[in-house]
Protein backbone atom coordinates (compact mmCIF):
# COMPACT_ATOMS: atom_id res chain seq x y z
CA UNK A 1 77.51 100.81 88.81
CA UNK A 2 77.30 97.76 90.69
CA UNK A 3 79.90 96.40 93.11
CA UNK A 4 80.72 92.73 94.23
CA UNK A 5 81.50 91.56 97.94
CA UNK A 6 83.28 88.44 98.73
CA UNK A 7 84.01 87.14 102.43
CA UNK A 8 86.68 84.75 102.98
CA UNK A 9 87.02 82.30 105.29
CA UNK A 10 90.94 82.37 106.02
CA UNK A 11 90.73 79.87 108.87
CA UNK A 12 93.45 82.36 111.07
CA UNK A 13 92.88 81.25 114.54
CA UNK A 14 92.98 85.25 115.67
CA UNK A 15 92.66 88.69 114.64
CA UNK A 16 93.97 89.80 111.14
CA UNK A 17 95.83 92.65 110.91
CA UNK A 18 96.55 92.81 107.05
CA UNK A 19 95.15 91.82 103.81
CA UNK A 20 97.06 92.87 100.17
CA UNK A 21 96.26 91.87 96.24
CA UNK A 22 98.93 90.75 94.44
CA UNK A 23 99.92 93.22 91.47
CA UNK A 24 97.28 91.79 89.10
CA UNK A 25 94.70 91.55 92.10
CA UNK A 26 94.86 87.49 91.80
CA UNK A 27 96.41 86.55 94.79
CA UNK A 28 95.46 87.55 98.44
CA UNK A 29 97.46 87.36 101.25
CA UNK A 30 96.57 87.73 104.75
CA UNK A 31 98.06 87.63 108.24
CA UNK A 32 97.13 87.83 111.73
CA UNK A 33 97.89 87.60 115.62
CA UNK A 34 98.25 83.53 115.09
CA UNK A 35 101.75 84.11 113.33
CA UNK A 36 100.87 82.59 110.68
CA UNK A 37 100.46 84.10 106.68
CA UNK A 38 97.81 82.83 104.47
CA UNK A 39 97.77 82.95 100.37
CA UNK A 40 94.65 82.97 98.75
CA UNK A 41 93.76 82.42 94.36
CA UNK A 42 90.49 84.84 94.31
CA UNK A 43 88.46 85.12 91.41
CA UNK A 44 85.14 87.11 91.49
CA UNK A 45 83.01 85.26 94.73
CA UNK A 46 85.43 82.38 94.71
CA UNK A 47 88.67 81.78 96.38
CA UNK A 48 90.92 79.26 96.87
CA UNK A 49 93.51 78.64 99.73
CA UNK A 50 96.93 77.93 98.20
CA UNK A 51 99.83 77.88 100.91
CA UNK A 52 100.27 78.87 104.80
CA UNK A 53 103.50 80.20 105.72
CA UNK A 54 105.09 79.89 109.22
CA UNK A 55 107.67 80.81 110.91
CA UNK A 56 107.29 84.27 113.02
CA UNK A 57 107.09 84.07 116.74
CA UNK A 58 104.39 86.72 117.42
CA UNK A 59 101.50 88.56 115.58
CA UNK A 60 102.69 89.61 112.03
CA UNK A 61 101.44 93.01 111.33
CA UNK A 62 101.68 93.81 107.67
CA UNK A 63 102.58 92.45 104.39
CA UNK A 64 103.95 93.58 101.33
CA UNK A 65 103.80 92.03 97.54
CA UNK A 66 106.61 93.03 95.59
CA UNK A 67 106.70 93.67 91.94
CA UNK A 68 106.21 91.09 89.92
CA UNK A 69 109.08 92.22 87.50
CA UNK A 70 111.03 90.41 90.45
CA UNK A 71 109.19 87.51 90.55
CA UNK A 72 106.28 86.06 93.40
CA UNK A 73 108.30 87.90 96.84
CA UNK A 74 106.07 88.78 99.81
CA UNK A 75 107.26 90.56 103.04
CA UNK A 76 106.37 90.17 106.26
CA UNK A 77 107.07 92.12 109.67
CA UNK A 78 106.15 91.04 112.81
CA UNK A 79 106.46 91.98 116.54
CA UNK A 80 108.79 89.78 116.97
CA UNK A 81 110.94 92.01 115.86
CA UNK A 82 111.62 90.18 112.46
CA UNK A 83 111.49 90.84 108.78
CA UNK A 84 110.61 87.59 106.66
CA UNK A 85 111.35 87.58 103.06
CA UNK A 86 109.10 84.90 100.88
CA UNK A 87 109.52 83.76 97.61
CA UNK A 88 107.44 81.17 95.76
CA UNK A 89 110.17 78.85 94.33
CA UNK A 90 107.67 76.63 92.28
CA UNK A 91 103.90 76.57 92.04
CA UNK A 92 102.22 76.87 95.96
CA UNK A 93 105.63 76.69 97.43
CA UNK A 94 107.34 79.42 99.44
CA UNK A 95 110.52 79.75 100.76
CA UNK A 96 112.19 82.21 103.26
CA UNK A 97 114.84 83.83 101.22
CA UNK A 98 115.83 86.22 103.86
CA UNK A 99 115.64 86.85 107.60
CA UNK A 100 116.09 90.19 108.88
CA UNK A 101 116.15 90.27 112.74
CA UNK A 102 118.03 93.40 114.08
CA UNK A 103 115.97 95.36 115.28
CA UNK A 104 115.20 95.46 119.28
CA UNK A 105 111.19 96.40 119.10
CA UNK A 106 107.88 95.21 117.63
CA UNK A 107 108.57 95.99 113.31
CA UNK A 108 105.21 97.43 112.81
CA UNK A 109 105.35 98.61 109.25
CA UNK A 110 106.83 97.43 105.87
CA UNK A 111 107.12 99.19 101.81
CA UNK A 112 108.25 98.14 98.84
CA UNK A 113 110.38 100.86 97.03
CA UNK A 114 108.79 101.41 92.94
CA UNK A 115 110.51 98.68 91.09
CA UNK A 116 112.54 101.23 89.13
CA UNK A 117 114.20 101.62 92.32
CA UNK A 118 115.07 98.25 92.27
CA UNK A 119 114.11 95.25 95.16
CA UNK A 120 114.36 97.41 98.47
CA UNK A 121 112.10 97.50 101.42
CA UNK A 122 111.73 99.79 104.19
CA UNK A 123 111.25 98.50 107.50
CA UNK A 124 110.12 100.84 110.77
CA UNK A 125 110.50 99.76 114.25
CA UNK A 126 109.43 100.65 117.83
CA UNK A 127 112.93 100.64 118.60
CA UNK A 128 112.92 104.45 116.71
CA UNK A 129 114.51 102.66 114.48
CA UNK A 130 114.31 102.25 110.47
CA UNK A 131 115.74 99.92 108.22
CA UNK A 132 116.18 99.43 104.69
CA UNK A 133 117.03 95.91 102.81
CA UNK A 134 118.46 96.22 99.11
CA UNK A 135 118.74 93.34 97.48
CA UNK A 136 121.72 93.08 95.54
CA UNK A 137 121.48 89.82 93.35
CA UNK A 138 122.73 86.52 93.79
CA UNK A 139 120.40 86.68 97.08
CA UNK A 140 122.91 88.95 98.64
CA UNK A 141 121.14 91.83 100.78
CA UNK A 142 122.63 95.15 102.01
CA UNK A 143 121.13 96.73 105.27
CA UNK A 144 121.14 100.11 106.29
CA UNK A 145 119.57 100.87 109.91
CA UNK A 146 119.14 104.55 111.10
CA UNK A 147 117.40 106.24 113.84
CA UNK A 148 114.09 108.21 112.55
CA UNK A 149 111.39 108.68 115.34
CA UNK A 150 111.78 109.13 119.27
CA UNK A 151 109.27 106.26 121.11
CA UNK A 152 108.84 104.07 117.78
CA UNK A 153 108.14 104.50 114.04
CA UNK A 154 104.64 103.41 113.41
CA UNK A 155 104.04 103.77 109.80
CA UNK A 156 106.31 104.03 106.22
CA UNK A 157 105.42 104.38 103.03
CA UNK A 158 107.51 104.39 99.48
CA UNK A 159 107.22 107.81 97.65
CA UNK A 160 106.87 107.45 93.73
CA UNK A 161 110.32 107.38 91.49
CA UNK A 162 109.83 110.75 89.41
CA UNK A 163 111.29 114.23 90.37
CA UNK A 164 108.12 116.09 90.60
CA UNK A 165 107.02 118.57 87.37
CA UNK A 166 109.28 116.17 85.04
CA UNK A 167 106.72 115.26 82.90
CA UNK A 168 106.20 118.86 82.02
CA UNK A 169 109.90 119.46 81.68
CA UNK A 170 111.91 118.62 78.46
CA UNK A 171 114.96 119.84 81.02
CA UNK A 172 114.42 118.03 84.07
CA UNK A 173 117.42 115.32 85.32
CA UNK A 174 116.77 111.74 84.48
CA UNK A 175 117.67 110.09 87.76
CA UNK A 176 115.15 108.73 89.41
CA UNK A 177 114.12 110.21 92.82
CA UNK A 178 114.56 107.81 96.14
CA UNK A 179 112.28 108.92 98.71
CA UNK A 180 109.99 107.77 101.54
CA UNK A 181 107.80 108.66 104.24
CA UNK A 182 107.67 107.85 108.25
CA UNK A 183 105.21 108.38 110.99
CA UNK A 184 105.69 108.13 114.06
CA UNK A 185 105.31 107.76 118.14
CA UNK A 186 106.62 111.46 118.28
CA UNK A 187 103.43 112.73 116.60
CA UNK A 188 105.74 113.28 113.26
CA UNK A 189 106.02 112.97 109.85
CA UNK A 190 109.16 112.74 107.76
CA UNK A 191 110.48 112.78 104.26
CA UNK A 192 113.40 110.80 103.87
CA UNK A 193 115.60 111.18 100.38
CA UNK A 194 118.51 109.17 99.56
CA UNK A 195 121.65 109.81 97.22
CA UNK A 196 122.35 106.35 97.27
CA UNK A 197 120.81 103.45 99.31
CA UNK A 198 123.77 102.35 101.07
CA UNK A 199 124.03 105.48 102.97
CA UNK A 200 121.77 107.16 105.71
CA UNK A 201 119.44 109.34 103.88
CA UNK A 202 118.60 113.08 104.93
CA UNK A 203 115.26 114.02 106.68
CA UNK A 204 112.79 116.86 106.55
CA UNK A 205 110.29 117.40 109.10
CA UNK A 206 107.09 117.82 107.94
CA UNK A 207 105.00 118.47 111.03
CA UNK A 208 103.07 117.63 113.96
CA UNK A 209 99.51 116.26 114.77
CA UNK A 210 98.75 115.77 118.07
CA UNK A 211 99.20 112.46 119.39
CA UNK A 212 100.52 109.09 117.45
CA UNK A 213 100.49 108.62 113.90
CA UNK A 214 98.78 105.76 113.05
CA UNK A 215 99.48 105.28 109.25
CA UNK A 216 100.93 107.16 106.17
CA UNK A 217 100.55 106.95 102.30
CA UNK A 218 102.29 108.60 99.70
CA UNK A 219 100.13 109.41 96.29
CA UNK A 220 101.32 107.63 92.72
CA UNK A 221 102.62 110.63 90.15
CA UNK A 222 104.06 110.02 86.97
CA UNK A 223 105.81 113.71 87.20
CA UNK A 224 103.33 115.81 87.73
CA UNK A 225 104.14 119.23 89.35
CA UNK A 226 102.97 118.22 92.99
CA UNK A 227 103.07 115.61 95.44
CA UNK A 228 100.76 114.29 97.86
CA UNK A 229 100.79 112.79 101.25
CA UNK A 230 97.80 111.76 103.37
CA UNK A 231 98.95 110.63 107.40
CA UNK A 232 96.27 109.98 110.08
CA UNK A 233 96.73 110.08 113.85
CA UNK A 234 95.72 108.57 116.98
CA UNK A 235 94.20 112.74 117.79
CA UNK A 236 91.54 111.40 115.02
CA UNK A 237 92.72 113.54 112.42
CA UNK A 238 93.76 113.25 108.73
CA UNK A 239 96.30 115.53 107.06
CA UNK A 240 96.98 116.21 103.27
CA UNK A 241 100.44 117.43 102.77
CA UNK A 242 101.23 118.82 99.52
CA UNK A 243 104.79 119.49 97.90
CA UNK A 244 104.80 122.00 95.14
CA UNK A 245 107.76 124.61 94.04
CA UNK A 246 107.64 126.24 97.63
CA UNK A 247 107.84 123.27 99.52
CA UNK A 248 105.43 121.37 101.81
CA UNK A 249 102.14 122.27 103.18
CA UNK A 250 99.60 121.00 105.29
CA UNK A 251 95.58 120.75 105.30
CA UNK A 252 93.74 118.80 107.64
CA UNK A 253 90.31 117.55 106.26
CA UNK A 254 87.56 119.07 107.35
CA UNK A 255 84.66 116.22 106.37
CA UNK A 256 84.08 113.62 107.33
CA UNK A 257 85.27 114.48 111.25
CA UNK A 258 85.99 111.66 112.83
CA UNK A 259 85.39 111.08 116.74
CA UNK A 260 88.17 108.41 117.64
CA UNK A 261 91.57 107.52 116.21
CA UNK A 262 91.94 106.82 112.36
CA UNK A 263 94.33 103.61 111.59
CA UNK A 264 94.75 103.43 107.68
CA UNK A 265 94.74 106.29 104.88
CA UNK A 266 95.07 105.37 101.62
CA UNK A 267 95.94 107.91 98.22
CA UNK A 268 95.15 107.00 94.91
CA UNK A 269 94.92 108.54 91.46
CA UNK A 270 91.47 110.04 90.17
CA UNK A 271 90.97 108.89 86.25
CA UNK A 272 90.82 110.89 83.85
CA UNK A 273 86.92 111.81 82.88
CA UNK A 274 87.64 109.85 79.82
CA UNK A 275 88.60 107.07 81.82
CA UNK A 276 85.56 106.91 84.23
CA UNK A 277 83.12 107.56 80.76
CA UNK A 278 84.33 103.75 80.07
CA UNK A 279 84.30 102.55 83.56
């Protein structure tokens, strides 16, 4: 098995802090401490610049494609303390749909709920504050705001839509399940479920590691019996947390050990060994 590395010239002026594939891995956008958001056409070695957007006043940290279901919308967070919504209203040409500028500190992290959720992002904050945008249609947006994390929330991360062992249960409800995960300044990580996104949702503490965490990720399941979630910490460690029918529990890997703090996790789905036999 061969793999294939591109570099990219983005032409940022400073240090990027986030790259993300569109949905069909076609379209690239980056951003960086020069406040400014780059899209990119890639195709195998080549790439192709196709708009810069502007308009934060400080280093944008992350980015965020939504589903395409709801068309070509990027998010954006910055320390500015805004939340930029994009959409590309024709070809090359995007447009700020929606500002969202209440929170007091840095916004450091930015998720797209699963699409059967509908358009929604969650937004965390230094301010210990989190946020979450619905849109509504007719580019009407609700906001909730709530406080989640003492000193700052640091990371957040959209939890799939399925109740967990569904897909093994003729009996199980329907409804889809709303839930997300934080990380924070206060060495924490939470589980957040909503009834309904218009109201605060309830919290369960999942536990500690010892210093900040730097990032979170939740794993895709279709309804499978468990659920997974990786965070990693400023105390260079990374912890697996896994839901099952007695709630959560924790296991911190053992290999590889790292000897300084670990910024990024990410969880994925392993393929089937059918799947990897055509791979």
């Amino acid at each position: 098995m061969t793999s294939q590395v591109a570099t990219i010239d983005t032409k940022h002026v400073d240090m990027i802090h986030d790259a993300q594939l569109d949905y069909y891995g076609r379209r690239l956008a980056t951003c960086s401490s020069d406040a400014s958001i780059k899209i990119f056409e890639v195709s195998g070695d080549s790439q192709t610049h196709l708009a810069n957007l502007s308009g934060h006043g400080g280093p944008v940290w992350q980015i965020a494609w939504a589903h395409p279901k709801f068309g070509n919308v990027l998010a954006s967070c910055s320390y500015d303390r805004k939340v930029f919504i994009w959409k590309e209203s024709s070809p090359n040409v995007w447009t700020k749909i929606y500002e969202y500028a209440k929170h007091e500190l840095s916004v450091n992290s930015i998720s797209w709920a699963p699409h059967e959720i509908g358009l929604s992002l969650v937004c965390g904050s230094s301010d210990s504050f989190i946020s979450v945008l619905t849109h509504k249609g007719d580019n009407k947006w609700t906001e909730l705001k709530f406080s989640a994390h003492n000193l700052g929330v640091s990371a957040v991360c959209w939890g799939p839509p399925y109740r967990p062992g569904s897909l093994l249960d003729p009996n199980a409800p329907p409804a889809l399940i709303k839930r997300f995960v934080s990380g924070g300044c206060d060495n924490t990580v939470k589980v957040w479920t909503f009834i309904d996104l218009d109201k605060e949702p309830t919290s369960a503490n999942l536990g500690e590691h010892k210093d900040w965490i730097r990032d979170v990720a939740w794993a895709p399941n279709l309804g499978l019996p468990k659920e997974t979630i990786a965070s990693c910490s400023q105390d260079g460690t990374v912890i697996i947390w896994t839901e099952d029918n007695e709630g959560w529990s924790k296991k911190a890997l053992d290999e590889p050990t790292f000897t300084d703090v670990v910024w990024s996790c990410l969880l994925y789905t392993s393929p089937s060994p059918r799947d990897r036999q055509k791979s």
